[in-house]
Protein backbone atom coordinates (compact mmCIF):
# COMPACT_ATOMS: atom_id res chain seq x y z
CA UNK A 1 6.14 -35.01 23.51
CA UNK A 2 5.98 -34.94 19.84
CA UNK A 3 4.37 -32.19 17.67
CA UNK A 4 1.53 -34.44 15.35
CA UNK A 5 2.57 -34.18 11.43
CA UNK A 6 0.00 -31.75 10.53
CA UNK A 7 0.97 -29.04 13.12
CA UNK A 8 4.46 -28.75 12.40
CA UNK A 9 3.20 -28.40 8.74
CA UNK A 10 0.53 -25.39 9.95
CA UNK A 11 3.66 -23.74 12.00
CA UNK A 12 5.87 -23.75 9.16
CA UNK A 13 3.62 -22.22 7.06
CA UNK A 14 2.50 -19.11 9.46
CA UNK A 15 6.31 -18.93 10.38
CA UNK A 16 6.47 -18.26 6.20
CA UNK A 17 3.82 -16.01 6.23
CA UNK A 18 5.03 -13.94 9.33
CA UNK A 19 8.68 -13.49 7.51
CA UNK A 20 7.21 -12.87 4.55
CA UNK A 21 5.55 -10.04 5.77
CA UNK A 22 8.10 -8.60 8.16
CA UNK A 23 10.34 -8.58 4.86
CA UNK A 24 7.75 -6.78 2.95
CA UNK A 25 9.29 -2.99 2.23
CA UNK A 26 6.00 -1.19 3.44
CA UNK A 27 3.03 -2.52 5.60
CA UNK A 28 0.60 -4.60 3.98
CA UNK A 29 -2.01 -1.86 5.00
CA UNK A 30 -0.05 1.35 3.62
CA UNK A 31 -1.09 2.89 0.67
CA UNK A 32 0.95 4.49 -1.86
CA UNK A 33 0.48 8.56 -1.80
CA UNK A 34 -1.99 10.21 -4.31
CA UNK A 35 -0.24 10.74 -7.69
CA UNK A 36 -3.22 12.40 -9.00
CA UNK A 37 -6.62 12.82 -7.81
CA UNK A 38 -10.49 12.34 -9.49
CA UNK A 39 -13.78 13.58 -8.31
CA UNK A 40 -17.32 12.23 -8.39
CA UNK A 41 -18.28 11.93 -12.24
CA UNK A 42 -14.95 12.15 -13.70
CA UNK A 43 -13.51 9.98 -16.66
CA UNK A 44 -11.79 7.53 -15.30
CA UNK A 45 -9.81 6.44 -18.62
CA UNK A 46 -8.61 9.96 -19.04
CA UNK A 47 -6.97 10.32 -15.52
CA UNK A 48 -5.23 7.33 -16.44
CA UNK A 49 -4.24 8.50 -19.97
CA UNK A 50 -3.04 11.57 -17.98
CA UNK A 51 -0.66 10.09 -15.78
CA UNK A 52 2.92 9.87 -16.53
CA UNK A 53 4.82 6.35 -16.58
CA UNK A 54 6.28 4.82 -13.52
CA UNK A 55 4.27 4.19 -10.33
CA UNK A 56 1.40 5.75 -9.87
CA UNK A 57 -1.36 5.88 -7.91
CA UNK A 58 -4.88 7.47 -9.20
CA UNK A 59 -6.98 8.02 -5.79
CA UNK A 60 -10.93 8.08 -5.88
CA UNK A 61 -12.87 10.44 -4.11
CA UNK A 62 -16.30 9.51 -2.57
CA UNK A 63 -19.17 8.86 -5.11
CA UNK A 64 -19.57 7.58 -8.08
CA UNK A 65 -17.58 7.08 -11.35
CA UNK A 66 -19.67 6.31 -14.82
CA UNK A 67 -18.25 4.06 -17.14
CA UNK A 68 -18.26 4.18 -21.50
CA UNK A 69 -17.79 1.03 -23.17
């Protein structure tokens, strides 16, 4: 029996999606670790200027964050 047109299109495309993310170097779902953190109220824009260059990762803690324009 043969597979309809649009099927073997809709396979092939999960069957890119599933090797796309078993060649992915970390789970979709992983986060990178914590560089540096920032509490409720802090300035956003200055933890930022703060980090060093390269890959970071600026984590938020609960509550909220005012922003300056």
């Amino acid at each position: 029996m043969a597979i309809p047109r649009g099927q073997r299109a809709l396979r092939a495309c999960r069957s890119v999606l599933l090797l796309c993310c078993l060649r992915s170097p970390a789970p979709l779902w992983a986060a990178p670790p914590c560089t540096a953190e920032l509490g409720p109220g802090g300035d956003v824009q200055a933890a930022l200027d703060a980090l060093r260059p390269g890959p970071v990762a600026l984590c938020l803690g609960a509550g909220e964050f005012p922003v300056h324009r």
